[in-house]
Protein backbone atom coordinates (compact mmCIF):
# COMPACT_ATOMS: atom_id res chain seq x y z
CA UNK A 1 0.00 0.00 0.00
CA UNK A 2 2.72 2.43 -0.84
CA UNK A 3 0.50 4.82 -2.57
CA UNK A 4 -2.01 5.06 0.42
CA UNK A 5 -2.40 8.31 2.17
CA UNK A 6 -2.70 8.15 5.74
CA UNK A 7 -4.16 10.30 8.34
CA UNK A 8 -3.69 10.16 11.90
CA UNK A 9 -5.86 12.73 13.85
CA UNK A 10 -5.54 13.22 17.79
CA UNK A 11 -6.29 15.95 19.76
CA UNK A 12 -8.24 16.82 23.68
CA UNK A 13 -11.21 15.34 24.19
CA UNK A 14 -13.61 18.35 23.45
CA UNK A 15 -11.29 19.55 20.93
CA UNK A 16 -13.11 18.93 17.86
CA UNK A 17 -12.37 15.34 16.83
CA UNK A 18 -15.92 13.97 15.89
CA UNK A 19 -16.10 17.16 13.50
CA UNK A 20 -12.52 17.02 12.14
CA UNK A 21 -13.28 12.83 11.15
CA UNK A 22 -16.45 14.37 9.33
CA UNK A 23 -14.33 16.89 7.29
CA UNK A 24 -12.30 13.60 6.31
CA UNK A 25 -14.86 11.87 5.13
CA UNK A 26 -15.79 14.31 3.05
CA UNK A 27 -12.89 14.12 1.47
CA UNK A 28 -13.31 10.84 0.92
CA UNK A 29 -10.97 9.02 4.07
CA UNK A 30 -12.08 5.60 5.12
CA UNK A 31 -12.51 6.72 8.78
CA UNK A 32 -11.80 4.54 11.87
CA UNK A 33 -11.79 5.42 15.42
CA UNK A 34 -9.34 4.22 18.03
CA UNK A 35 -7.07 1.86 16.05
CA UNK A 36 -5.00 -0.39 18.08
CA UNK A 37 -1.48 1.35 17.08
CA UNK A 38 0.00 -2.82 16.52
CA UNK A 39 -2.99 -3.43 14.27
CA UNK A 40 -2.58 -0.71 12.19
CA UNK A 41 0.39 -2.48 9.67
CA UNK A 42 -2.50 -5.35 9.36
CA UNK A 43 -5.48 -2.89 9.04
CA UNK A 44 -3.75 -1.24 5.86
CA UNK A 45 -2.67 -4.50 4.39
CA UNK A 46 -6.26 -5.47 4.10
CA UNK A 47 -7.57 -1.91 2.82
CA UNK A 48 -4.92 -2.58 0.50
CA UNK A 49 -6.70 -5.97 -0.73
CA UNK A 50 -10.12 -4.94 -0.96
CA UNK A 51 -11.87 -4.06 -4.38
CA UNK A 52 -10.73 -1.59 -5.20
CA UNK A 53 -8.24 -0.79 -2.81
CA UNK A 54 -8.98 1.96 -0.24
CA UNK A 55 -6.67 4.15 -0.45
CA UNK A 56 -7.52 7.09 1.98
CA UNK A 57 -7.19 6.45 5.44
CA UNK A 58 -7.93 8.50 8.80
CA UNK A 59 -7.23 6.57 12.36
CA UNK A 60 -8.64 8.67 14.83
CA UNK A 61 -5.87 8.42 18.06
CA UNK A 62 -7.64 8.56 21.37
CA UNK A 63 -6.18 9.07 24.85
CA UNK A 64 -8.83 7.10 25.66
CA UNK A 65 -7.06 4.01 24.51
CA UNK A 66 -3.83 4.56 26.81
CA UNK A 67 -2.82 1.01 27.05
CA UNK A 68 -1.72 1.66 23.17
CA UNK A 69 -0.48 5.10 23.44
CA UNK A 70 3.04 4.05 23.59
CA UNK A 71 3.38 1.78 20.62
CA UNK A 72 1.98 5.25 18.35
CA UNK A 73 5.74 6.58 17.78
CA UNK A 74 7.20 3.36 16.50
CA UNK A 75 4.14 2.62 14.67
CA UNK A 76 4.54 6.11 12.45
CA UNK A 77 8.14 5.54 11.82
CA UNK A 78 7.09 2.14 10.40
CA UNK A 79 4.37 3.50 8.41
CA UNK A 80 7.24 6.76 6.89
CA UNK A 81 9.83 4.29 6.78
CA UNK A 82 8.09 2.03 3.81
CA UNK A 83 7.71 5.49 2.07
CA UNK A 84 4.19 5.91 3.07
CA UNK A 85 2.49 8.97 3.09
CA UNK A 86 1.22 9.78 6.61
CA UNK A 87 0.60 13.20 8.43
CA UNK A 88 -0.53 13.79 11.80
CA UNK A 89 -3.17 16.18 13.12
CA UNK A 90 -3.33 17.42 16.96
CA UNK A 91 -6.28 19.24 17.85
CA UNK A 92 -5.41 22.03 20.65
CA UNK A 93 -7.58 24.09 22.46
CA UNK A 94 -7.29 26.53 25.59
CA UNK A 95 -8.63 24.58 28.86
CA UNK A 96 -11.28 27.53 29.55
CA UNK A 97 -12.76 26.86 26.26
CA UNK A 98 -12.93 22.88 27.06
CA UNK A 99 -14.20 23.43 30.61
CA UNK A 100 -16.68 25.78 28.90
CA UNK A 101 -17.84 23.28 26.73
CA UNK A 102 -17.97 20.68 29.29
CA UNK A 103 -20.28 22.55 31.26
CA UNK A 104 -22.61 23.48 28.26
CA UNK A 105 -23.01 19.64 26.94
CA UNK A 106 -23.23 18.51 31.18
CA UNK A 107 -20.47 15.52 30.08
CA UNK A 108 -18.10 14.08 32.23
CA UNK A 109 -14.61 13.67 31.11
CA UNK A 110 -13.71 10.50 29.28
CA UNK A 111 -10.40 10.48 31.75
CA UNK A 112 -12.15 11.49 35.07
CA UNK A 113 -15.20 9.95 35.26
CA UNK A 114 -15.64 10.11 38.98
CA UNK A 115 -13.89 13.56 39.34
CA UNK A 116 -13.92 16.92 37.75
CA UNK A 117 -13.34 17.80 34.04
CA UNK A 118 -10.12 19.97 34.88
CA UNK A 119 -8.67 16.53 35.72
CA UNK A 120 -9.40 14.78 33.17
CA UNK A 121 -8.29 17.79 31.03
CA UNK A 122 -4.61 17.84 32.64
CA UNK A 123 -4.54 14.00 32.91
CA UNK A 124 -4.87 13.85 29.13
CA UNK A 125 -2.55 16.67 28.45
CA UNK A 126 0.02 14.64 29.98
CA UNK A 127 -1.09 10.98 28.15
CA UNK A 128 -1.12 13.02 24.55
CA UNK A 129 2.61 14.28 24.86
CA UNK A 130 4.52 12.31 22.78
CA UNK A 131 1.27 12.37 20.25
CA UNK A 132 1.42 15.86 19.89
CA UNK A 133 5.20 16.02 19.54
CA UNK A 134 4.89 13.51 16.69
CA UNK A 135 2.54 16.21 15.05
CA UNK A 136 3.01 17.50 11.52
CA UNK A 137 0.25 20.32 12.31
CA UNK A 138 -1.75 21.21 15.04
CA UNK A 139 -4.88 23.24 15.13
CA UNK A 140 -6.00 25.50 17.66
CA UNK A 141 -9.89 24.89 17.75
CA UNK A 142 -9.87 27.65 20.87
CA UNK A 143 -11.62 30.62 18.44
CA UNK A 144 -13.10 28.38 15.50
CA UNK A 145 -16.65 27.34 14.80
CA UNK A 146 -17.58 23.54 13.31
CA UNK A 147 -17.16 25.15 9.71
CA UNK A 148 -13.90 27.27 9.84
CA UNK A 149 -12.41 23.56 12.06
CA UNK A 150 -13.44 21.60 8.48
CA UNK A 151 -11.77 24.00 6.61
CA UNK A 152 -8.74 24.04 8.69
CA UNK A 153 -8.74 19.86 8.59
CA UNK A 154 -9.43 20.23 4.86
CA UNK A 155 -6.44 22.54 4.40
CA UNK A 156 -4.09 20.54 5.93
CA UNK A 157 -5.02 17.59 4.55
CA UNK A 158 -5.26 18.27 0.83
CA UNK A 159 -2.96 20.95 0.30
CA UNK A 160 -4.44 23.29 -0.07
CA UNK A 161 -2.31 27.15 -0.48
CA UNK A 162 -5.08 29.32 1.07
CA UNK A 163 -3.93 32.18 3.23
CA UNK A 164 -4.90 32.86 6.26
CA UNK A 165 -8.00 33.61 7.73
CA UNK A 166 -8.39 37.13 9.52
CA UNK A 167 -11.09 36.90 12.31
CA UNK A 168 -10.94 40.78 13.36
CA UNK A 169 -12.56 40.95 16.85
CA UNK A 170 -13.59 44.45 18.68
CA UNK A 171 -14.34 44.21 22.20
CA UNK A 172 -14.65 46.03 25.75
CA UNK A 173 -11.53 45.47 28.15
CA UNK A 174 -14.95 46.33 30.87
CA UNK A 175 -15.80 42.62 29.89
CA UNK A 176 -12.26 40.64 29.70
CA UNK A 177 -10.71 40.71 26.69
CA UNK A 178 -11.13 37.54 25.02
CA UNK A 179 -9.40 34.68 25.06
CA UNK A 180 -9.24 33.30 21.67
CA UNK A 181 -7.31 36.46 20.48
CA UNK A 182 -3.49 36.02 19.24
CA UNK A 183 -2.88 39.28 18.90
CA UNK A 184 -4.18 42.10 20.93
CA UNK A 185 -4.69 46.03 20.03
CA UNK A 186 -5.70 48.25 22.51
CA UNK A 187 -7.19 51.52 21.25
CA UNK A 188 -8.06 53.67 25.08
CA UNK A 189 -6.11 56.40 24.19
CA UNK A 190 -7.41 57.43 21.03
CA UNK A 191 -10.47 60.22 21.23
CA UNK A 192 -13.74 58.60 22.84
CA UNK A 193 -16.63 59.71 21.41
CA UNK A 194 -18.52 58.54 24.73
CA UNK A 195 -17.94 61.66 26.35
CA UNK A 196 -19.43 63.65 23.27
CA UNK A 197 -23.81 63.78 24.61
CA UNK A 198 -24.65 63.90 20.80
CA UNK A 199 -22.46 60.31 19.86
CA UNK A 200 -22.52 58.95 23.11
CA UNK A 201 -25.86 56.41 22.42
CA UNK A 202 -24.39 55.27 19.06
CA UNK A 203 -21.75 52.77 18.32
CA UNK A 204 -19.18 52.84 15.65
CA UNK A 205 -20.76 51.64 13.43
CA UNK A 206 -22.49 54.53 13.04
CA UNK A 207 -20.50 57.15 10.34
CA UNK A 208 -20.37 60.05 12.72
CA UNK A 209 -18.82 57.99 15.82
CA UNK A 210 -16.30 56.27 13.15
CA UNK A 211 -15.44 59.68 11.40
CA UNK A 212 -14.77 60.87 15.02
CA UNK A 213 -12.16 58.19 16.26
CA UNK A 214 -10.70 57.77 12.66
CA UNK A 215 -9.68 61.57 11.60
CA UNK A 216 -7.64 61.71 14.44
CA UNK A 217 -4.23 62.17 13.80
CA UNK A 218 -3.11 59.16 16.31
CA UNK A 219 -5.67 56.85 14.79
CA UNK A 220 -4.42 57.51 11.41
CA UNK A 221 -0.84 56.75 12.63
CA UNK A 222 -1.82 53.54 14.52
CA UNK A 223 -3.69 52.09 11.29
CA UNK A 224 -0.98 53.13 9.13
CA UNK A 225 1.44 51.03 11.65
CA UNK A 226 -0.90 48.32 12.19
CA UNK A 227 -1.33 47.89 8.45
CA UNK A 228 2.43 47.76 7.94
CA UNK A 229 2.41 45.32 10.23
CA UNK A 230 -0.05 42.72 9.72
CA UNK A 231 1.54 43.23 6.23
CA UNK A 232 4.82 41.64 7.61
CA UNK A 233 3.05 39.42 9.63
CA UNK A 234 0.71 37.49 7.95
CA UNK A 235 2.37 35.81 4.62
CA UNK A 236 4.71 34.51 7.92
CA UNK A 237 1.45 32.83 8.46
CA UNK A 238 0.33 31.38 5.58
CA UNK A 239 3.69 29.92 5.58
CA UNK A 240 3.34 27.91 8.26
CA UNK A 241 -0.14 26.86 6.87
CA UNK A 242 -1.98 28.48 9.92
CA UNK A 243 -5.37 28.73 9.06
CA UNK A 244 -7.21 31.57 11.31
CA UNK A 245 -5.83 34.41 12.63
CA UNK A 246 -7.69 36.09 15.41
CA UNK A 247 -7.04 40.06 16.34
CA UNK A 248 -8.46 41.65 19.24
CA UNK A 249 -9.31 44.95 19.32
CA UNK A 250 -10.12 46.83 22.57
CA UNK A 251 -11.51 49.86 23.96
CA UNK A 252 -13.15 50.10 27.36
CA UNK A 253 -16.44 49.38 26.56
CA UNK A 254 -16.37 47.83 23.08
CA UNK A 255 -18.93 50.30 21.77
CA UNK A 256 -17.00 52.93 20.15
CA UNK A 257 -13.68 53.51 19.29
CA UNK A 258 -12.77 49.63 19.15
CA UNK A 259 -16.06 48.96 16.80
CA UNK A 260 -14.59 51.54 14.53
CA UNK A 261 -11.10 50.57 14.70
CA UNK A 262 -11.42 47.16 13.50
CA UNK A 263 -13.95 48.05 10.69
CA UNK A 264 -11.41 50.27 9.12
CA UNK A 265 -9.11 47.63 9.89
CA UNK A 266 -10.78 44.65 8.03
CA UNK A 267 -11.28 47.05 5.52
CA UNK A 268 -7.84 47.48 5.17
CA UNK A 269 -7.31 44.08 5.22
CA UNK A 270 -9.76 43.03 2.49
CA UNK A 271 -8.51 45.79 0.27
CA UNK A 272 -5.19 43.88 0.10
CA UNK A 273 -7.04 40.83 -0.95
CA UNK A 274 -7.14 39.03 2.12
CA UNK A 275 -10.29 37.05 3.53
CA UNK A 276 -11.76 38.34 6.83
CA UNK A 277 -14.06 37.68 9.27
CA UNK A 278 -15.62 40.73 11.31
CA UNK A 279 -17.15 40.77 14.79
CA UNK A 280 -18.14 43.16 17.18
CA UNK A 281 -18.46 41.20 20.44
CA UNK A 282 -19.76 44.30 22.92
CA UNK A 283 -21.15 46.26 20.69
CA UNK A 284 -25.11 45.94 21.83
CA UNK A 285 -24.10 46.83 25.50
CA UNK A 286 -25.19 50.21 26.70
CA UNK A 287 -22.64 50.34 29.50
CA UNK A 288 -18.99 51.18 27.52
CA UNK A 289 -17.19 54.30 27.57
């Protein structure tokens, strides 16, 4: 089965795995769940034999299975060593989120059944080591819905050359900034329209708040910098294949200056050709300055 292609995907329980399997099928993987590491030489001999051959595989790698963790390393050199082609995919994803999503589905952790989900969490950290170090991408699920995950999965897997994904985010540092942003902007010291009676109830979305914040001299400098940045910055990303990008932008309350910030910003952004994804998390609050 030299020709196969081969897919190993691991990642936290929580992570994403059950939707990542789906984006493989889609692309036409012969999906199987918690593989035996030893079995899997046999397993591809006989998708090898059958009529006709099967020759897109995904094993889905579960901590679950622990007693075979350890034969996973030598069972990937085996598999590159006859030539094979194989990648790995670790899921990741920031604890909060996990806990988060814990709570919202009321499951217990796979790993602590009798105790809390933050130890099953760190338990599986640790059983998923040498799985994640054996990784040829990993995939921070923290900050992406079940859509942008089957794109990522799809990327990775079929090689695809899209650039990255700009998810522009404006929020209130009132309401803790948020924790799926990679890169952080905070905007307090240019000119809040809050204080102004007449722009105070609108949001900047509105063309007179915007206008406001943007002629400034300081916000004209910091999107000119920002710009020249992210200019830098982001075909570094697409390089390493990374397929969202997530920039906070922050004001106090998330109503004004922040709101207007970032919509100049994707604007920006999509005027250099780039795909981007805009959000205004505080927005409908009536409590930011």
């Amino acid at each position: 089965m030299i020709g196969a292609e081969i897919v190993f995907l691991s990642g936290l329980s929580g992570s994403g795995k059950t939707t990542a399997m789906a984006a493989l099928e889609d692309l036409s993987f012969y999906c199987v769940d918690n593989l035996p590491p030893q079995l899997v030489s046999q397993f591809l001999d006989l998708c090898a034999k059958a009529t006709p051959p099967i020759e897109k595989v995904a094993i889905a790698v579960d901590a679950r299975e622990q007693r075979f963790l350890s034969g996973f390393p030598s069972a990937i050199g085996e598999l590159r060593a006859g030539s094979r082609s194989v990648q790995v995919l670790f899921l990741e994803c920031a604890d909060k989120v996990l806990l988060n999503r814990y709570r919202e589905t009321r499951r217990v952790h796979p790993l602590a059944p009798n105790g809390t989900v933050e130890e099953g969490v760190e338990r599986e950290r640790a059983l998923l080591v040498d799985v994640a170090g054996l990784a040829d991408a990993t995939i921070d699920t923290t900050a992406l819905n079940v859509h942008q995950l089957k794109d990522a999965v799809v990327r990775h897997v079929d090689g695809g050359e899209k650039e990255t994904v700009v998810n522009v985010l404006s929020f209130g540092f009132r309401h803790g900034p948020p924790s799926a942003a990679e890169l952080l902007f905070d905007v307090r010291f240019l000119p809040n329209p809050y204080f102004d009676p007449s722009l105070r109830p609108r949001s900047g979305l509105d063309p007179e708040v915007s206008g406001f914040v943007l002629q400034d001299g300081m916000s004209v400098e910091l999107l000119g910098r920002l710009d020249g940045l992210l200019e830098f910055l982001l075909p570094l990303y697409d390089r390493e294949g990374k397929a969202y990008l997530t920039l906070g932008v922050g004001c106090t309350g998330g109503r004004h200056r922040s709101v207007a910030v970032a919509c100049e910003l994707a604007g920006l952004l999509r005027a250099a050709g780039r795909e981007v994804n805009l959000e205004h998390r505080d927005v409908e609050r009536e409590d930011g300055a």
